[in-house]
C-alpha atoms as a PDB file:
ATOM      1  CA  UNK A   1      -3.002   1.712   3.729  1.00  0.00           C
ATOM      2  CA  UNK A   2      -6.355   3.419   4.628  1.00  0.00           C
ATOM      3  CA  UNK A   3      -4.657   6.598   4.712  1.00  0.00           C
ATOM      4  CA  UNK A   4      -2.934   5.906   1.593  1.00  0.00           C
ATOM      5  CA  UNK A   5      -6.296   4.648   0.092  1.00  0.00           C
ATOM      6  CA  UNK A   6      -8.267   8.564   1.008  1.00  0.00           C
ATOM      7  CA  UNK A   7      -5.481  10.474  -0.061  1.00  0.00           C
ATOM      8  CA  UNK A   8      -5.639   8.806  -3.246  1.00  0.00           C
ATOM      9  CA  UNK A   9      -9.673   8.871  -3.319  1.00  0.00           C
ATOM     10  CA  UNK A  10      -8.872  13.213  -2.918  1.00  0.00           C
ATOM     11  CA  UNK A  11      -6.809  12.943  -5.777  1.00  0.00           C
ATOM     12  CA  UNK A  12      -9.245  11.630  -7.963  1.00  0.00           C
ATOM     13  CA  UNK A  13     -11.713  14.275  -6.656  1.00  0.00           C
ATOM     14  CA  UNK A  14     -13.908  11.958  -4.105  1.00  0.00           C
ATOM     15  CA  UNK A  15     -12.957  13.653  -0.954  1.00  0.00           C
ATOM     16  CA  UNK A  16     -14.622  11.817   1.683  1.00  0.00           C
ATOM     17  CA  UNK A  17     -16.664   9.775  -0.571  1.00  0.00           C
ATOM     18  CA  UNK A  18     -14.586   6.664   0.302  1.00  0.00           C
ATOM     19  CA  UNK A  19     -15.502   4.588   3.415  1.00  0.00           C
ATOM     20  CA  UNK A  20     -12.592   2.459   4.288  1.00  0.00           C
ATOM     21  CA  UNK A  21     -13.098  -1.197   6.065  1.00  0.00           C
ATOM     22  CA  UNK A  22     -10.875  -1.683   8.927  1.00  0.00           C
ATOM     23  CA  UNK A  23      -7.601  -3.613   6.816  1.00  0.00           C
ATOM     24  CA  UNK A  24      -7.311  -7.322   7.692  1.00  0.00           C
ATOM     25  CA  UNK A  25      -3.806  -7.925   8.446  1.00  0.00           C
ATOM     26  CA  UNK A  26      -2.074 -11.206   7.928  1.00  0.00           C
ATOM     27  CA  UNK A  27       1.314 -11.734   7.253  1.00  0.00           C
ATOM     28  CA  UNK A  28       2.453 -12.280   3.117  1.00  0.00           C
ATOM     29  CA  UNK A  29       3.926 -15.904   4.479  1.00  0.00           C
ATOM     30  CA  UNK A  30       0.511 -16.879   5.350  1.00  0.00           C
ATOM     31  CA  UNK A  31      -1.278 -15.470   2.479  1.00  0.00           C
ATOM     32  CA  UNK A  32       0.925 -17.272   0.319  1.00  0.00           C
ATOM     33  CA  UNK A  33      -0.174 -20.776   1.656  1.00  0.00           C
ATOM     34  CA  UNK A  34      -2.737 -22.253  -0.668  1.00  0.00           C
ATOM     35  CA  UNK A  35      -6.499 -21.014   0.385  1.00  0.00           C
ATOM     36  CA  UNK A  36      -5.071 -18.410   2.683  1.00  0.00           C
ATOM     37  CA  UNK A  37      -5.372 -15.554   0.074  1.00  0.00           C
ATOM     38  CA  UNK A  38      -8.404 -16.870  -0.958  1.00  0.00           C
ATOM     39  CA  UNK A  39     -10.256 -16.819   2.334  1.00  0.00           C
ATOM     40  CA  UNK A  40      -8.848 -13.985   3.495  1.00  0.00           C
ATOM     41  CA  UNK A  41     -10.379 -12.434  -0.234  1.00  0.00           C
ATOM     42  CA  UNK A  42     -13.390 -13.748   0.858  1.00  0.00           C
ATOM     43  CA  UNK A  43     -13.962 -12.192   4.198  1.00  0.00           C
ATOM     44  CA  UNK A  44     -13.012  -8.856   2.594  1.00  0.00           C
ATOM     45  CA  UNK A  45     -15.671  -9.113   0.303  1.00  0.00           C
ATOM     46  CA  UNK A  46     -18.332  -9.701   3.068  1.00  0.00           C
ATOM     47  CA  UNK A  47     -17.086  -7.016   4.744  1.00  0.00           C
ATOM     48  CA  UNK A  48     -17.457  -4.765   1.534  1.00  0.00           C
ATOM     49  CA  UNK A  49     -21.227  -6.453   0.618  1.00  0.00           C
ATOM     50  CA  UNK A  50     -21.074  -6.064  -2.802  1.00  0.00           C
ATOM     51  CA  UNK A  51     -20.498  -2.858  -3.443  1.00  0.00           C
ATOM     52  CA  UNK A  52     -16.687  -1.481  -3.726  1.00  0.00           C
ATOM     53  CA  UNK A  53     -13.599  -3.097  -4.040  1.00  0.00           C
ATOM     54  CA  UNK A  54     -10.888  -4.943  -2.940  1.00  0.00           C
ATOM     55  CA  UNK A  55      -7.271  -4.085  -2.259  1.00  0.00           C
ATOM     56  CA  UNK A  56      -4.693  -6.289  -1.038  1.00  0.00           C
ATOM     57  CA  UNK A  57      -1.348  -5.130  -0.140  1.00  0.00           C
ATOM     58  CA  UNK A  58       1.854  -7.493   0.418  1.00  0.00           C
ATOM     59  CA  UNK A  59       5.061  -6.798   1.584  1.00  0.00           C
ATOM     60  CA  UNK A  60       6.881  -8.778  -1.085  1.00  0.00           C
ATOM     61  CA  UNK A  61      10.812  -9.167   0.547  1.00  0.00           C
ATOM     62  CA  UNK A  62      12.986 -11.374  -1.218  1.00  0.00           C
ATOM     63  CA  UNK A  63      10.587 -12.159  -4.044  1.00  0.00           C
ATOM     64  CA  UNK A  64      10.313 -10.650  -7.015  1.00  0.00           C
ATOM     65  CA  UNK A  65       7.254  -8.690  -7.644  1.00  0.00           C
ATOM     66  CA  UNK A  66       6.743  -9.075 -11.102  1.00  0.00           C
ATOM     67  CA  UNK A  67       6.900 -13.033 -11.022  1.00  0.00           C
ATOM     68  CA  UNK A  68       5.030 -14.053  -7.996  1.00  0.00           C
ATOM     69  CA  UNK A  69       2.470 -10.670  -8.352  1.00  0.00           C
ATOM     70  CA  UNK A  70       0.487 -11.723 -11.318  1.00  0.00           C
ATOM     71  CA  UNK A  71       0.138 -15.349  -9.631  1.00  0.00           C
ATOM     72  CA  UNK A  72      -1.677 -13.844  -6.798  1.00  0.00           C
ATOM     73  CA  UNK A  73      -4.048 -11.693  -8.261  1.00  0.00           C
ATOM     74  CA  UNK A  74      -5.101 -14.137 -10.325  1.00  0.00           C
ATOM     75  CA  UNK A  75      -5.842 -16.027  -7.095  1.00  0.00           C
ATOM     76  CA  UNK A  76      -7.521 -13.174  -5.220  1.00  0.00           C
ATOM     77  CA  UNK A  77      -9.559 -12.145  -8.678  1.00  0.00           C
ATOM     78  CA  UNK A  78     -10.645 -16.001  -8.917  1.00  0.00           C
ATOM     79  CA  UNK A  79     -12.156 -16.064  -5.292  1.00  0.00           C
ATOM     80  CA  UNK A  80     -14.053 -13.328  -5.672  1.00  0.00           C
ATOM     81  CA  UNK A  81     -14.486 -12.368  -9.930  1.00  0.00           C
ATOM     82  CA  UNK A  82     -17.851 -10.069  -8.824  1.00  0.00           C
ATOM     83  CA  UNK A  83     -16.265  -7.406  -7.656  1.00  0.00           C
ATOM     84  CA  UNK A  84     -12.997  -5.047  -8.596  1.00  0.00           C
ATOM     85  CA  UNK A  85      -9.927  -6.445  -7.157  1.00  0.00           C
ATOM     86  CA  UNK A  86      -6.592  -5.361  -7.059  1.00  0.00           C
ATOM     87  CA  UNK A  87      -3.145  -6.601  -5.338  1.00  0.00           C
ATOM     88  CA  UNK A  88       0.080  -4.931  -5.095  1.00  0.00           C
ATOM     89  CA  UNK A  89       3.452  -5.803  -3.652  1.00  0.00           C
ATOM     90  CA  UNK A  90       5.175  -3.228  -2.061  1.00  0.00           C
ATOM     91  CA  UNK A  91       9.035  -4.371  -3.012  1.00  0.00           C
ATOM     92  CA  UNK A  92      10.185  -4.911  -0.368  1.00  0.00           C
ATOM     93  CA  UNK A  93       8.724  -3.430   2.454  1.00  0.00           C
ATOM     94  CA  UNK A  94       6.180  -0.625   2.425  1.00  0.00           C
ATOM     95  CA  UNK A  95       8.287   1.704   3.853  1.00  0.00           C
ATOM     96  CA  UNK A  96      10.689   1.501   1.092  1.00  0.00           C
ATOM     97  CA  UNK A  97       8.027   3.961  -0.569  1.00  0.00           C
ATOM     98  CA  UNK A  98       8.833   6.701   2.151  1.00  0.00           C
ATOM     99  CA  UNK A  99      12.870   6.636   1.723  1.00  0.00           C
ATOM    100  CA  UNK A 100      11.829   6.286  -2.336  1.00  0.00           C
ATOM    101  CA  UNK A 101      10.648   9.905  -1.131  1.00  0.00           C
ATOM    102  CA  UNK A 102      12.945  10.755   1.807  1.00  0.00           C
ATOM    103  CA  UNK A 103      13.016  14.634   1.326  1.00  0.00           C
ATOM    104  CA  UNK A 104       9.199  14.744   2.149  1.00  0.00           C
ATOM    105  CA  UNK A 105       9.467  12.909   5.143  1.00  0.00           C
ATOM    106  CA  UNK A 106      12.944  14.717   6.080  1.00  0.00           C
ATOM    107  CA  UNK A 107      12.402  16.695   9.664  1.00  0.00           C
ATOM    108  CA  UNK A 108       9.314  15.232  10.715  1.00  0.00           C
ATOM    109  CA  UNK A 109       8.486  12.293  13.066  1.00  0.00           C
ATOM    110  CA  UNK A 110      12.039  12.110  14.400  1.00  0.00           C
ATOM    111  CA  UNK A 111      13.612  11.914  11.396  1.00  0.00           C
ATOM    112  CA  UNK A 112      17.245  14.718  10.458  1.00  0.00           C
ATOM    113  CA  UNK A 113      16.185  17.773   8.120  1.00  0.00           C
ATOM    114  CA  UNK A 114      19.129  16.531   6.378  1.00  0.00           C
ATOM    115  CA  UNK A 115      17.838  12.939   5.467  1.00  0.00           C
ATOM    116  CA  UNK A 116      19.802  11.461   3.437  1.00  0.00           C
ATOM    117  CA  UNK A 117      18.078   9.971   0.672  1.00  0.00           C
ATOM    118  CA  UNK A 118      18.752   5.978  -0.869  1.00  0.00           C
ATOM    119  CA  UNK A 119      19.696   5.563  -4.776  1.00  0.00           C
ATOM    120  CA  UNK A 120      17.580   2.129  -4.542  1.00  0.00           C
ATOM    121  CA  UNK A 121      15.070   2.352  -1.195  1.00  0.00           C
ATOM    122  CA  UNK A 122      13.557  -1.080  -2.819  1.00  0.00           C
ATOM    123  CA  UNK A 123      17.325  -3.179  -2.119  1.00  0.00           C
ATOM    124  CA  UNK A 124      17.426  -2.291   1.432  1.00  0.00           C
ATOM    125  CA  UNK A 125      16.793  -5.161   3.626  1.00  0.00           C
ATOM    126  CA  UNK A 126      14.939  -4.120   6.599  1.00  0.00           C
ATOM    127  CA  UNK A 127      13.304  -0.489   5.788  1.00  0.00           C
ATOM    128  CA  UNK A 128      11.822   0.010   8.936  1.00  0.00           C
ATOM    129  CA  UNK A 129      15.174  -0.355  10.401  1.00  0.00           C
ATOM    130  CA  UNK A 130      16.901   1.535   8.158  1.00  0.00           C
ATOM    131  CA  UNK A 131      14.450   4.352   9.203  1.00  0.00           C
ATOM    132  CA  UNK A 132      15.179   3.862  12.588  1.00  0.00           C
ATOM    133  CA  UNK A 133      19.078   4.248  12.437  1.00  0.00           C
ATOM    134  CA  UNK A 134      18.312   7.677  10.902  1.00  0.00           C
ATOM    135  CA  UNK A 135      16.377   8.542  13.917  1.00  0.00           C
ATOM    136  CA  UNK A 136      18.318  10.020  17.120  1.00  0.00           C
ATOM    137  CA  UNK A 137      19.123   7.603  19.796  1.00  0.00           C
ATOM    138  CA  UNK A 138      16.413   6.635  21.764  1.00  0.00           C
ATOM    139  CA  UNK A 139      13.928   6.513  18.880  1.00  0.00           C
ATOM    140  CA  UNK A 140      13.035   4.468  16.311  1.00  0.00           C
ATOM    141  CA  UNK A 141      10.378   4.071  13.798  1.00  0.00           C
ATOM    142  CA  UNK A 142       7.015   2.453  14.900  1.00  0.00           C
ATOM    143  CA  UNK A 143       4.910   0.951  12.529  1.00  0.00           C
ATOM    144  CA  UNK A 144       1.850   1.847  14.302  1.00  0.00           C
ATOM    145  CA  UNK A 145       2.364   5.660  14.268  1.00  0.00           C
ATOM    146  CA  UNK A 146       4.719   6.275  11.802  1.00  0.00           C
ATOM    147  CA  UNK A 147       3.066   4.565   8.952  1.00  0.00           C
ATOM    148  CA  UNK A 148      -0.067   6.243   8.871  1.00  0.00           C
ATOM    149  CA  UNK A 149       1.182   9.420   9.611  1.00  0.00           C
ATOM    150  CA  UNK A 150       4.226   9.287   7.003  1.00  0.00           C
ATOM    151  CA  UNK A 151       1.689   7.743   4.682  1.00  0.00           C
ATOM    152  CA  UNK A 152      -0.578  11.158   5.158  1.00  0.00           C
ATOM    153  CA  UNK A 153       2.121  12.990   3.797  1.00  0.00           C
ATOM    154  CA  UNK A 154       4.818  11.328   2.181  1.00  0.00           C
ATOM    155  CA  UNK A 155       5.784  12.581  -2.033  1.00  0.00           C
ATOM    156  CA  UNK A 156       3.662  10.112  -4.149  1.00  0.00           C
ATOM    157  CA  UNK A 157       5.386  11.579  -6.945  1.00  0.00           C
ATOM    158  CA  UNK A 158       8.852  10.788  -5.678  1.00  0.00           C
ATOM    159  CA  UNK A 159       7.719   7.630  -4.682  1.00  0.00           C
ATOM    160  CA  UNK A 160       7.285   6.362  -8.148  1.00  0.00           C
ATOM    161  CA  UNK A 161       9.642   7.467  -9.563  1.00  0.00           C
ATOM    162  CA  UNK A 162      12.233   5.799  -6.826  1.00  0.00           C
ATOM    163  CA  UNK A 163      10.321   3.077  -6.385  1.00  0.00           C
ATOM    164  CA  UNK A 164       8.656   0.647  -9.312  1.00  0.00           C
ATOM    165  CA  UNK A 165       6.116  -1.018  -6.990  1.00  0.00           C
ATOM    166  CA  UNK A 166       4.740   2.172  -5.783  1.00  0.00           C
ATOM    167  CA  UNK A 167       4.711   3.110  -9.518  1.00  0.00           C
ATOM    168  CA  UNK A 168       2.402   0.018  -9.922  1.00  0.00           C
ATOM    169  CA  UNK A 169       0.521   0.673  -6.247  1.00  0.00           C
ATOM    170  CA  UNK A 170      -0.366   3.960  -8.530  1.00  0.00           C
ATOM    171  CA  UNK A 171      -1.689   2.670 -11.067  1.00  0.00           C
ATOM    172  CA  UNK A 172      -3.805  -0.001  -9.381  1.00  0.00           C
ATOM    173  CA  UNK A 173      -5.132   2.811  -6.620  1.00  0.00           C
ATOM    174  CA  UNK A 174      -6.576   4.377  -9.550  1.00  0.00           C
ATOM    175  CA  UNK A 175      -8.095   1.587 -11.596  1.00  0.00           C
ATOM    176  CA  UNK A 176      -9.787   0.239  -8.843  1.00  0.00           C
ATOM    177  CA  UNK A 177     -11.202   3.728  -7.908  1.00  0.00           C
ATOM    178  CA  UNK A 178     -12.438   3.939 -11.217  1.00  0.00           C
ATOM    179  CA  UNK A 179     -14.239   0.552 -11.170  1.00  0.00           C
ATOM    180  CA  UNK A 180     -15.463   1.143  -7.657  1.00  0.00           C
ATOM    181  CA  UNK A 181     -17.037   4.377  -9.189  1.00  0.00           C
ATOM    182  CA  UNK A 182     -18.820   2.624 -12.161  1.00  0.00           C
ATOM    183  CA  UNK A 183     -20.183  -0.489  -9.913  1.00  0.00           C
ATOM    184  CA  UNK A 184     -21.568   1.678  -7.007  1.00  0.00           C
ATOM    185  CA  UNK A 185     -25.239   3.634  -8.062  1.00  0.00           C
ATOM    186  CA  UNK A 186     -24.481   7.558  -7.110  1.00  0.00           C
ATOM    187  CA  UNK A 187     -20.978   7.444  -6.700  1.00  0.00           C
ATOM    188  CA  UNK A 188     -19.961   9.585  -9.749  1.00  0.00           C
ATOM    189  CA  UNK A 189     -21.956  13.131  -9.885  1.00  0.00           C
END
């Protein structure tokens, strides 16, 4: 998500200008425990000290996004209504967002020229697996490597328009830029 979070910070023409906190991962299970989301909202915000924003990203699986989404922000804006906050839930997985855009990532990181590309990447079960069958034997996709680096490059534009919760990751990326801007003194020229 950092990565995703500077490429989108170029796009809006704030190269650079974005200093992003080391993410605090948890998994969605235990954010979705009463309090978890909250606290975990919380110790964001101390890490930000008041000035920027706050972006929580969820791996939604078997919910839908729509429905359980607007529950949660209201939870994580509640915990913390001083500052910009904004939650997203990547339907299913994350990586469903690179196969939404498969002929970007096609021929790099271990992955066939010829990749072949998913009518729905947001109804496959198991993403990162998915990824990894398309891989040679003897490889498979690692989260720790792959991510970031597929996430450095991957078609945002294809992305969306595959995949509805990147189409709403969009949209959010860019609203809370934009509030981020207007709350912190001598971030817009």
């Amino acid at each position: 998500m950092p990565v995703l979070l500077r490429r989108y910070a170029e796009l809006v023409g704030w190269p650079g200008r974005l200093h992003v906190h080391q993410p605090i991962r948890q998994p969605a299970s235990k954010l979705l425990k009463d309090g978890e989301l909250e606290r975990h909202v919380e110790l964001a915000a101390r890490k930000v000290g008041g000035l920027g924003g706050i972006f929580v990203l969820l791996d939604c699986e078997d919910d839908c996004p729509a429905v359980l989404g607007p529950i949660l922000l209201a939870r994580a804006r509640k915990a913390r209504s001083d500052l910009p906050v904004s939650l997203v839930l990547a339907h299913r997985e994350f990586e469903a967002w690179f196969i939404g855009s498969s002929a970007s990532i096609a021929g790099k990181r271990n992955l066939p020229v010829s990749l072949n590309s998913h009518p729905a990447p947001e109804t496959i079960r198991g993403c990162k697996e998915w990824l990894s069958t398309q891989m040679p034997r003897g490889y498979g996709y690692d989260e720790v490597t792959d991510q970031p680096a597929f996430a450095s490059f991957f078609d945002l534009g294809a992305a969306k328009a595959a995949c509805p919760s990147f189409e709403k990751c969009h949209r959010e990326l860019l609203w809370l830029l934009q509030r981020v801007a207007e709350i912190t003194p001598g971030f817009l020229v």
